[in-house]
PDB file of N, CA and C in Angstrom:
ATOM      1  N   UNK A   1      -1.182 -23.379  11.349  1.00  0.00           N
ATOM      2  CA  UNK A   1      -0.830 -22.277  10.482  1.00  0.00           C
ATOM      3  C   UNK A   1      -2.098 -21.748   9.812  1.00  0.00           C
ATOM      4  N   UNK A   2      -2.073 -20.438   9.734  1.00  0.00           N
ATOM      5  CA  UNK A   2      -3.179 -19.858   9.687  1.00  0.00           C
ATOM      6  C   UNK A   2      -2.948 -19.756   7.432  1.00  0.00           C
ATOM      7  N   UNK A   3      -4.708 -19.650   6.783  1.00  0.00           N
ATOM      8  CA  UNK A   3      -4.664 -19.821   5.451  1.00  0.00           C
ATOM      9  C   UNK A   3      -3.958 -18.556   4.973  1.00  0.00           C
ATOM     10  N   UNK A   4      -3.059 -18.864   3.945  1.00  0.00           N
ATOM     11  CA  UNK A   4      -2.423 -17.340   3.976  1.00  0.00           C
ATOM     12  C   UNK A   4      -3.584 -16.219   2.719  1.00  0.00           C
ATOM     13  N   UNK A   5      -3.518 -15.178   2.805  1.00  0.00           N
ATOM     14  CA  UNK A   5      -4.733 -14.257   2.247  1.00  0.00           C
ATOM     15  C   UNK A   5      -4.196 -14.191   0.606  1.00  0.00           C
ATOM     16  N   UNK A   6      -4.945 -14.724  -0.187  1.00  0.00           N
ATOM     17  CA  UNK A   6      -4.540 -14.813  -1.280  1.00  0.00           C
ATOM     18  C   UNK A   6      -5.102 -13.507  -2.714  1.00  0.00           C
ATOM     19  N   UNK A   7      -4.087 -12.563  -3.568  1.00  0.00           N
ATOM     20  CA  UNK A   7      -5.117 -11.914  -4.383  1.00  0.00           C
ATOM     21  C   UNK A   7      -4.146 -12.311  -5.470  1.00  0.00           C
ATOM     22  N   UNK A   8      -4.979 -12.363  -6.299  1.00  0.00           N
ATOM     23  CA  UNK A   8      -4.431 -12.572  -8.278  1.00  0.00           C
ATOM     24  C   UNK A   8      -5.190 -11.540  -8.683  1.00  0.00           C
ATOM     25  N   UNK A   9      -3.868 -11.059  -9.724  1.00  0.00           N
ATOM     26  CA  UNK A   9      -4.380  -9.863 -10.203  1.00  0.00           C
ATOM     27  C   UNK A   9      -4.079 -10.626 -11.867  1.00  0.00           C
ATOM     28  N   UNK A  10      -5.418 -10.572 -12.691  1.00  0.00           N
ATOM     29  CA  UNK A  10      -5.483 -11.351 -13.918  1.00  0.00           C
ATOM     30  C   UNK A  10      -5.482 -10.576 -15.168  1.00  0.00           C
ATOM     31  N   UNK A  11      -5.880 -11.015 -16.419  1.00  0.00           N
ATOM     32  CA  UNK A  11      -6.101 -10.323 -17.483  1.00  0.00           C
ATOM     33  C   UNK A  11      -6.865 -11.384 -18.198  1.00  0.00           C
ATOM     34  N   UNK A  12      -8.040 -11.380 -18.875  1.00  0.00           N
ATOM     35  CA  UNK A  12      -8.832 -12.648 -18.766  1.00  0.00           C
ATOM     36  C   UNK A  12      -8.261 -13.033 -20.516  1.00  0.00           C
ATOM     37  N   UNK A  13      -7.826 -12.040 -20.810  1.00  0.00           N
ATOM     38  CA  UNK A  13      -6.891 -12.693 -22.562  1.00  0.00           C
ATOM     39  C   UNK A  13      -5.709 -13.101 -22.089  1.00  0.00           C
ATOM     40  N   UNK A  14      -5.156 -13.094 -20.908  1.00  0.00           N
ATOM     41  CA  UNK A  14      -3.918 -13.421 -20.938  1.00  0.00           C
ATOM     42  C   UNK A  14      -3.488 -14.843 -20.533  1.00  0.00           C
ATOM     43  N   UNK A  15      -2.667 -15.750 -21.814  1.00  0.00           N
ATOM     44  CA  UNK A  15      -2.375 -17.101 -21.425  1.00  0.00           C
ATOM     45  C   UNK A  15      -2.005 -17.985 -20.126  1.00  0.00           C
ATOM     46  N   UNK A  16      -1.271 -16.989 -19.308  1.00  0.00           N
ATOM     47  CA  UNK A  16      -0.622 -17.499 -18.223  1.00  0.00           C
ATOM     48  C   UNK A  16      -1.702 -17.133 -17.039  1.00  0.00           C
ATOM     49  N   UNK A  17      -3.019 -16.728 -17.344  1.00  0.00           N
ATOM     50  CA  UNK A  17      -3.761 -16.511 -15.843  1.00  0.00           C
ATOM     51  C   UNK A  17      -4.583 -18.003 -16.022  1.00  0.00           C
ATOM     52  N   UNK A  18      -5.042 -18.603 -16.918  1.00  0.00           N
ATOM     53  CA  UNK A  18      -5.741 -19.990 -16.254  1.00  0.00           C
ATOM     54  C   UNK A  18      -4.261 -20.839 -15.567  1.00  0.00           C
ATOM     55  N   UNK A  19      -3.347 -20.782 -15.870  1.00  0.00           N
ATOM     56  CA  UNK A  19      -2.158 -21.577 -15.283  1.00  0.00           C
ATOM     57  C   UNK A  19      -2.026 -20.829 -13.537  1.00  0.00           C
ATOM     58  N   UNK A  20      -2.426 -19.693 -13.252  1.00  0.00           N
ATOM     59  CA  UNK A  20      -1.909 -19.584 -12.294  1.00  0.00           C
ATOM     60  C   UNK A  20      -3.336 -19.729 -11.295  1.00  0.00           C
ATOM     61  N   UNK A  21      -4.224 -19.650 -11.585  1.00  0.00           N
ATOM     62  CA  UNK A  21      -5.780 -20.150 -11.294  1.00  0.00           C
ATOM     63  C   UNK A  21      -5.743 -21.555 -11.009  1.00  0.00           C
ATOM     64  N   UNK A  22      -5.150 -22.394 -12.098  1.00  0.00           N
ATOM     65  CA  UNK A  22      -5.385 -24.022 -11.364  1.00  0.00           C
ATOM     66  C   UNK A  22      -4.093 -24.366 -10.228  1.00  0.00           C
ATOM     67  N   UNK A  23      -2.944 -23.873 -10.116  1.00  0.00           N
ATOM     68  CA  UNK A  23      -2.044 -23.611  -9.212  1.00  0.00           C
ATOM     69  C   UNK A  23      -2.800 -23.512  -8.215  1.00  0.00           C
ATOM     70  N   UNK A  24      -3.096 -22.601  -7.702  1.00  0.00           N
ATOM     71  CA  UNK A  24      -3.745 -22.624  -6.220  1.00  0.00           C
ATOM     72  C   UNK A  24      -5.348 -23.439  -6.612  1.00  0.00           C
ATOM     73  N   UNK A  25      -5.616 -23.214  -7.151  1.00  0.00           N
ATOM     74  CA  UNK A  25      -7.150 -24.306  -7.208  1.00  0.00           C
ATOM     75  C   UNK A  25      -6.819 -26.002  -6.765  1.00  0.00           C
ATOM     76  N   UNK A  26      -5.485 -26.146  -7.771  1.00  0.00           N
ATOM     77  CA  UNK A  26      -5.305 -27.802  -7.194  1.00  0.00           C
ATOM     78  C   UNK A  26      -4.588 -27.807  -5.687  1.00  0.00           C
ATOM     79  N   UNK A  27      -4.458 -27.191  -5.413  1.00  0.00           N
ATOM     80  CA  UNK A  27      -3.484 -26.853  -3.691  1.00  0.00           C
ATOM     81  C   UNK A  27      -5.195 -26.681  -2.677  1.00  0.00           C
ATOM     82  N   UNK A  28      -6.049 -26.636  -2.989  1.00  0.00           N
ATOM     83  CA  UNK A  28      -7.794 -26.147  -2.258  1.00  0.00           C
ATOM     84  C   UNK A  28      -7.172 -24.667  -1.313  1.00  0.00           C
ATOM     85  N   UNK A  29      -6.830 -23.936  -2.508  1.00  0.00           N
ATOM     86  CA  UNK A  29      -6.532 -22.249  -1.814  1.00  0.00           C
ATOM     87  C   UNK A  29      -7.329 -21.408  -1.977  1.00  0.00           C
ATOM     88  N   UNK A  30      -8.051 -20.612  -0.759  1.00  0.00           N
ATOM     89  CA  UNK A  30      -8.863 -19.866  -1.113  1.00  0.00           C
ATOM     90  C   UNK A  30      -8.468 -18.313  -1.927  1.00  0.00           C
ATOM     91  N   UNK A  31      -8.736 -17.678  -2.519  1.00  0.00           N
ATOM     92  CA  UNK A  31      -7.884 -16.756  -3.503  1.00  0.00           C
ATOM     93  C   UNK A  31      -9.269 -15.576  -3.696  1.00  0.00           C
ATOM     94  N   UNK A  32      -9.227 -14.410  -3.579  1.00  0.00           N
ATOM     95  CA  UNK A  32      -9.778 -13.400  -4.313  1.00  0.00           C
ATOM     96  C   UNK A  32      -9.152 -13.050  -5.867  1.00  0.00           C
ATOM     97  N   UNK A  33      -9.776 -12.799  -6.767  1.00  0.00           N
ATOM     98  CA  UNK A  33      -9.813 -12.413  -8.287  1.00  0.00           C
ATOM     99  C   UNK A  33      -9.870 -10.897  -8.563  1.00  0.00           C
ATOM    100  N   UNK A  34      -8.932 -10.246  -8.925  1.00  0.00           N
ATOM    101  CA  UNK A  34      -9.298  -9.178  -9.430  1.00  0.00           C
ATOM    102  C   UNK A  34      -8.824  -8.958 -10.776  1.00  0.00           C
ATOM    103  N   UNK A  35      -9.592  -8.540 -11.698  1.00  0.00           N
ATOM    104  CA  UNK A  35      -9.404  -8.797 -13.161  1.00  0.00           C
ATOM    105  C   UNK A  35      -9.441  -6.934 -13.928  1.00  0.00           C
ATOM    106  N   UNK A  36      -8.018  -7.248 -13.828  1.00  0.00           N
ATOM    107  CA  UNK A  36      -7.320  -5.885 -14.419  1.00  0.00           C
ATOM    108  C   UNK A  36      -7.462  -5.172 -15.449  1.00  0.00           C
ATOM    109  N   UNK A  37      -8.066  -6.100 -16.532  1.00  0.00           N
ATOM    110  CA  UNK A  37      -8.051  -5.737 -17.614  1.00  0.00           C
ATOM    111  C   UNK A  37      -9.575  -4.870 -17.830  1.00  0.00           C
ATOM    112  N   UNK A  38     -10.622  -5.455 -16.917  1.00  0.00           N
ATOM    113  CA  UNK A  38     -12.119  -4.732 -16.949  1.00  0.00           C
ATOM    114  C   UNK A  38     -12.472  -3.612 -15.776  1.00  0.00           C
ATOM    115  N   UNK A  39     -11.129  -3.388 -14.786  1.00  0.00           N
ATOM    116  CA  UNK A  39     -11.659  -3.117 -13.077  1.00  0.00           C
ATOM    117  C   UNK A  39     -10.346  -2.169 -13.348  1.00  0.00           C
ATOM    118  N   UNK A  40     -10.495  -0.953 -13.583  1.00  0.00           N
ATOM    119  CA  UNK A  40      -9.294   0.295 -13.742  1.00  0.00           C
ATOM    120  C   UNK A  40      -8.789   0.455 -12.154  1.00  0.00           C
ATOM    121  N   UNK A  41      -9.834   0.504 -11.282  1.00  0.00           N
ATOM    122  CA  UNK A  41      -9.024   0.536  -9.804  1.00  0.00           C
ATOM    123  C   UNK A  41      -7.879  -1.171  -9.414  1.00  0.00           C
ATOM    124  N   UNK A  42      -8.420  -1.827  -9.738  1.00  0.00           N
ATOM    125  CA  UNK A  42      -7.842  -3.055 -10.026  1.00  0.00           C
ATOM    126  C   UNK A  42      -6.562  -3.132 -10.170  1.00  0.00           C
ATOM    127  N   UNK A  43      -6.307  -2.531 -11.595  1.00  0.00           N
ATOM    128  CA  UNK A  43      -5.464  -2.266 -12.489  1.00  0.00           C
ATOM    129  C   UNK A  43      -4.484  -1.259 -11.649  1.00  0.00           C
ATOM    130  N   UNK A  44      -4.918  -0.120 -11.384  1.00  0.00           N
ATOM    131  CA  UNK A  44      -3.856   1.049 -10.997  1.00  0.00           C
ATOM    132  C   UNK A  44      -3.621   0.115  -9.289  1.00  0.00           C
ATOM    133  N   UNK A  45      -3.867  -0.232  -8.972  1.00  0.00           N
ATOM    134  CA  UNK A  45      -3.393  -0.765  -7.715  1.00  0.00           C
ATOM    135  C   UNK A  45      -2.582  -1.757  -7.831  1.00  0.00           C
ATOM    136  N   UNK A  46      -2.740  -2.647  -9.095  1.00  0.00           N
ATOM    137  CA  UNK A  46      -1.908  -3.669  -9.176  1.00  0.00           C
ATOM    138  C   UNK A  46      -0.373  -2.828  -9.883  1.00  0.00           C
ATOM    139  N   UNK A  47      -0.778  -2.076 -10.181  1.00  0.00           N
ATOM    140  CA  UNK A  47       0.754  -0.980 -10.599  1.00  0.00           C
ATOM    141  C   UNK A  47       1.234  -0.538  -9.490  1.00  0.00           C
ATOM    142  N   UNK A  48       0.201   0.479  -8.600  1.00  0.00           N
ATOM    143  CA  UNK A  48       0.621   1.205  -7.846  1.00  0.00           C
ATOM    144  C   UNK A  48       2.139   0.051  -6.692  1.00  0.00           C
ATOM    145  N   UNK A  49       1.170  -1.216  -6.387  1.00  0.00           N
ATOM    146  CA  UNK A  49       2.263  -1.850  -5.639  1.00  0.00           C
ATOM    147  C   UNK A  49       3.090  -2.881  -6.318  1.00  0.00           C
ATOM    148  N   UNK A  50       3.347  -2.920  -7.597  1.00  0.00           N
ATOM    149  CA  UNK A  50       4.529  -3.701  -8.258  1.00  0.00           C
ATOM    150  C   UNK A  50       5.299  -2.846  -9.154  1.00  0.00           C
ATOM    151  N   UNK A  51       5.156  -2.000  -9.430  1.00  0.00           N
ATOM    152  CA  UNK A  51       5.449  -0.763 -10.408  1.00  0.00           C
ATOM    153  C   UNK A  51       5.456  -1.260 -11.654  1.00  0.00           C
ATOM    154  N   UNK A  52       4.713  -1.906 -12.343  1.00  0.00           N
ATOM    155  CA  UNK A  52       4.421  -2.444 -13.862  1.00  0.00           C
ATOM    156  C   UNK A  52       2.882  -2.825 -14.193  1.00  0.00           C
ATOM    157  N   UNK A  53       2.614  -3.365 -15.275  1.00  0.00           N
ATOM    158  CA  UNK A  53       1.160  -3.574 -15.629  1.00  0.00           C
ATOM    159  C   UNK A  53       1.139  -4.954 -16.138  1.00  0.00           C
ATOM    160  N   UNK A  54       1.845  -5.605 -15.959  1.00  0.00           N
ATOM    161  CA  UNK A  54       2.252  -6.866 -16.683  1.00  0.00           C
ATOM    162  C   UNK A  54       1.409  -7.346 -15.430  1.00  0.00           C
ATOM    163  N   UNK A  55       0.423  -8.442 -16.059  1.00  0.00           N
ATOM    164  CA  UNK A  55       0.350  -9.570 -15.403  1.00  0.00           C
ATOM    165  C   UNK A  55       0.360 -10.848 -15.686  1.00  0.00           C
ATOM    166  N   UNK A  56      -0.303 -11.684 -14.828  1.00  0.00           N
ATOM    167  CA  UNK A  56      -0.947 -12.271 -13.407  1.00  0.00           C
ATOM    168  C   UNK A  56       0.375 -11.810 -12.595  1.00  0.00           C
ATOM    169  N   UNK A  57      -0.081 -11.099 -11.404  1.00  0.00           N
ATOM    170  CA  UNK A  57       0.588 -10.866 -10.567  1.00  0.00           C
ATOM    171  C   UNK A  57      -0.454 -11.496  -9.307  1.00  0.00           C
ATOM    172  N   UNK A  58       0.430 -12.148  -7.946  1.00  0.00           N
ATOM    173  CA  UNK A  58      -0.232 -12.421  -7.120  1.00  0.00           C
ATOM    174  C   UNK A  58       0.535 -12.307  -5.616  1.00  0.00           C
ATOM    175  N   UNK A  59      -0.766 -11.921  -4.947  1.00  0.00           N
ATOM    176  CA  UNK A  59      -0.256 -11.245  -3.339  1.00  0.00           C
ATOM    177  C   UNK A  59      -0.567 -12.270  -2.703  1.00  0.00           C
ATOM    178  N   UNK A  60       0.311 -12.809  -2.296  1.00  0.00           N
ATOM    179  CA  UNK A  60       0.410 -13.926  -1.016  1.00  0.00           C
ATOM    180  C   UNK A  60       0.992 -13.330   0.551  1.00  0.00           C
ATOM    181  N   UNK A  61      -0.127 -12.454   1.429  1.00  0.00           N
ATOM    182  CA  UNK A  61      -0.382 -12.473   2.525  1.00  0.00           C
ATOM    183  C   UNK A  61       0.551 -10.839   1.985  1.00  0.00           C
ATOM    184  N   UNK A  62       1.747 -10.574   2.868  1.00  0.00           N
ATOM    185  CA  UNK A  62       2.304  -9.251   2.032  1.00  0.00           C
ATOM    186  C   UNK A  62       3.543  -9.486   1.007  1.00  0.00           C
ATOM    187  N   UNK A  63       3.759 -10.666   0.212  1.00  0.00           N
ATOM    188  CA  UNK A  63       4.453 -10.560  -0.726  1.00  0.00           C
ATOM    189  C   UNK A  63       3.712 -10.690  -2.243  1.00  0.00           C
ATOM    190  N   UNK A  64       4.686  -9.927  -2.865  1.00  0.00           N
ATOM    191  CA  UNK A  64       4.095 -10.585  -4.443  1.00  0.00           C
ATOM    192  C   UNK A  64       5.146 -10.913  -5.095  1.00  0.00           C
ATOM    193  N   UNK A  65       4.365 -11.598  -6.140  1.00  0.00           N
ATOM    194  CA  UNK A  65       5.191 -12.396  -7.119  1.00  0.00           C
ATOM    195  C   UNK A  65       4.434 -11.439  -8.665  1.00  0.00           C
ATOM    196  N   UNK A  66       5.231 -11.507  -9.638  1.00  0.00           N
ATOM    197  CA  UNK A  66       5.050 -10.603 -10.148  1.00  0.00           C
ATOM    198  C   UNK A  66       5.112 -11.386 -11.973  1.00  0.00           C
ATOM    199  N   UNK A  67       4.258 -10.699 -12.564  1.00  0.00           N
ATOM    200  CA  UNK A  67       4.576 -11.579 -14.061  1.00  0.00           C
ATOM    201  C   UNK A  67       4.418 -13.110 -13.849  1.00  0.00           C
ATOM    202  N   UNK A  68       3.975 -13.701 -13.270  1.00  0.00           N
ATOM    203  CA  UNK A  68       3.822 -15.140 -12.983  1.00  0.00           C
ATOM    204  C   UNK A  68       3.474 -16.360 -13.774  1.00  0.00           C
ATOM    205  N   UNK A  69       3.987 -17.788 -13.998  1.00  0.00           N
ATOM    206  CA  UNK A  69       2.863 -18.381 -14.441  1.00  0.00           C
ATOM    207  C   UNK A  69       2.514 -19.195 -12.930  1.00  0.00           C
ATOM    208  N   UNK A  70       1.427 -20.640 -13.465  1.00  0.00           N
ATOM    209  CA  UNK A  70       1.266 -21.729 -12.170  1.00  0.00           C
ATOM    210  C   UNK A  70       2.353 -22.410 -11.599  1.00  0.00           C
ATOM    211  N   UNK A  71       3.330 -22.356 -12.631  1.00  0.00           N
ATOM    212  CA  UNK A  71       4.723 -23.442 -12.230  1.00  0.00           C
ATOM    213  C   UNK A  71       5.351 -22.652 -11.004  1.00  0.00           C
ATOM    214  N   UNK A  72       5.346 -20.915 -11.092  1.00  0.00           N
ATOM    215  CA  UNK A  72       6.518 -19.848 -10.294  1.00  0.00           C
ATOM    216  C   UNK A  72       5.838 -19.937  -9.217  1.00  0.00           C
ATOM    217  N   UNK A  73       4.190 -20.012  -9.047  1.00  0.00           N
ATOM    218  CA  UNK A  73       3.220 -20.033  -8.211  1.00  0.00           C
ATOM    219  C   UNK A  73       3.498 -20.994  -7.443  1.00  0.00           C
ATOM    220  N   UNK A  74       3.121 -22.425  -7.664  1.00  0.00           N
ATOM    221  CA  UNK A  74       3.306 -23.742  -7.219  1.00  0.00           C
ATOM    222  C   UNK A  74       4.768 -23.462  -6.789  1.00  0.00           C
ATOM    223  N   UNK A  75       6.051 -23.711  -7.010  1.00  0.00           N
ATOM    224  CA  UNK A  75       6.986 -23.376  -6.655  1.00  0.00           C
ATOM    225  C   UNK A  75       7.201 -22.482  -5.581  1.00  0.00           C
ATOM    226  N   UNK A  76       6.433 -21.007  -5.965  1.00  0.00           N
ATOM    227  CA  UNK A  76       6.774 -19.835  -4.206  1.00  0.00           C
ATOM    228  C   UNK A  76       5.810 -20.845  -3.035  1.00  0.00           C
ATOM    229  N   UNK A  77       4.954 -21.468  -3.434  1.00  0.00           N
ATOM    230  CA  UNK A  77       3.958 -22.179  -2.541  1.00  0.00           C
ATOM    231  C   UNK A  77       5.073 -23.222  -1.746  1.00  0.00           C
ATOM    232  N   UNK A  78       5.618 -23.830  -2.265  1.00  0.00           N
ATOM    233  CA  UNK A  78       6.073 -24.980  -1.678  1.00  0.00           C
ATOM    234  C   UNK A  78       7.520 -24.671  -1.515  1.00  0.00           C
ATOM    235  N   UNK A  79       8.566 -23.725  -1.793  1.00  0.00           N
ATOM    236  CA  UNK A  79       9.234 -22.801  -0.945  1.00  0.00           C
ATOM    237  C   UNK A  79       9.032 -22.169  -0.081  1.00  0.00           C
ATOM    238  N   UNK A  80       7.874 -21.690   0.353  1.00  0.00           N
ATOM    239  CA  UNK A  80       7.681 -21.320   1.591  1.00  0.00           C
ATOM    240  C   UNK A  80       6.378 -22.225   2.663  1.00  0.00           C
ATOM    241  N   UNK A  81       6.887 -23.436   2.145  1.00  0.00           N
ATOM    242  CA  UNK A  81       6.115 -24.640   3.005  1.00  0.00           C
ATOM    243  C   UNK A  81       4.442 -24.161   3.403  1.00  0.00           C
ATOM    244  N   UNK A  82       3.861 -23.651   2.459  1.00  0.00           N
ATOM    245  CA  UNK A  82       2.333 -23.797   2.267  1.00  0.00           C
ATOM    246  C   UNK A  82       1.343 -24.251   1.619  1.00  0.00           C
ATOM    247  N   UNK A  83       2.718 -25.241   1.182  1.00  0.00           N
ATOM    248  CA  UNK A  83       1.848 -26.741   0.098  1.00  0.00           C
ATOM    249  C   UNK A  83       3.292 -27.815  -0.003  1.00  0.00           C
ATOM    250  N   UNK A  84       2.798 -28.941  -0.116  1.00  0.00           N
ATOM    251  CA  UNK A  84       3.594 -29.799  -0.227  1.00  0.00           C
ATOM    252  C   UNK A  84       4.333 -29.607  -1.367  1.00  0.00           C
ATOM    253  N   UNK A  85       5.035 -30.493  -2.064  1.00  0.00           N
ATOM    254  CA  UNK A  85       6.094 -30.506  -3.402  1.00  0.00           C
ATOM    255  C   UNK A  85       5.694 -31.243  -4.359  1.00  0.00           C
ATOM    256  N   UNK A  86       4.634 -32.091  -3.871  1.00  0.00           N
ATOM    257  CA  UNK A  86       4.198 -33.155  -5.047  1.00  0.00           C
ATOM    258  C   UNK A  86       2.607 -32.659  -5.507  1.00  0.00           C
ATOM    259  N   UNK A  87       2.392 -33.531  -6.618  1.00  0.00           N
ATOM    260  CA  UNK A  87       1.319 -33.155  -7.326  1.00  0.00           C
ATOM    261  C   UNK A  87       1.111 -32.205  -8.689  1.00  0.00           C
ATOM    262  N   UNK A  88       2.036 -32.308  -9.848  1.00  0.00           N
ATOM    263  CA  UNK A  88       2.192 -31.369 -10.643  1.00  0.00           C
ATOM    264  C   UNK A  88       1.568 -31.224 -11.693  1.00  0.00           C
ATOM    265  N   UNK A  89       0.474 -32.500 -11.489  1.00  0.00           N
ATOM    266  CA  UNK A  89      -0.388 -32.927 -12.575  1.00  0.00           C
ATOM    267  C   UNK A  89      -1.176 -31.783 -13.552  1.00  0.00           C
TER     268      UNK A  89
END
């Protein structure tokens, strides 16, 4: 199975983006960063395809998950069998 293409779309004041950062960090996922709050193209793209501004939002290959923390993360991960179930440390 091929690595699936990972983007987080962050806000670097916002509580729930280090939670969704060590989520795939403890899984060894490779992930692109785009940080919404400093990067206006960033930003309008992360609207343009979820229709809101709320984030951490994150694109896993062509789905997203939207408003997220690491727990919803870890969870879509291992619902769709691209990480095991254990390890929640």
């Amino acid at each position: 199975m091929a690595a699936p293409r990972i983007k987080v779309y962050l806000k670097s004041f916002c509580p729930w983006s280090p939670g969704v950062r060590a989520a795939l960090d403890r899984q060894g996922l490779a992930y692109e960063v785009a940080e919404v709050s400093s990067d206006r193209a960033a930003f309008e793209e992360m609207v343009r395809q979820t229709g809101q501004s709320s984030a951490p939002c994150v694109r896993i290959d062509d789905e997203w998950l939207i408003d997220v923390g690491g727990d919803e993360v870890h969870a879509w991960l291992v619902r769709h069998g691209l990480v095991g179930g254990i390890d929640r440390a």
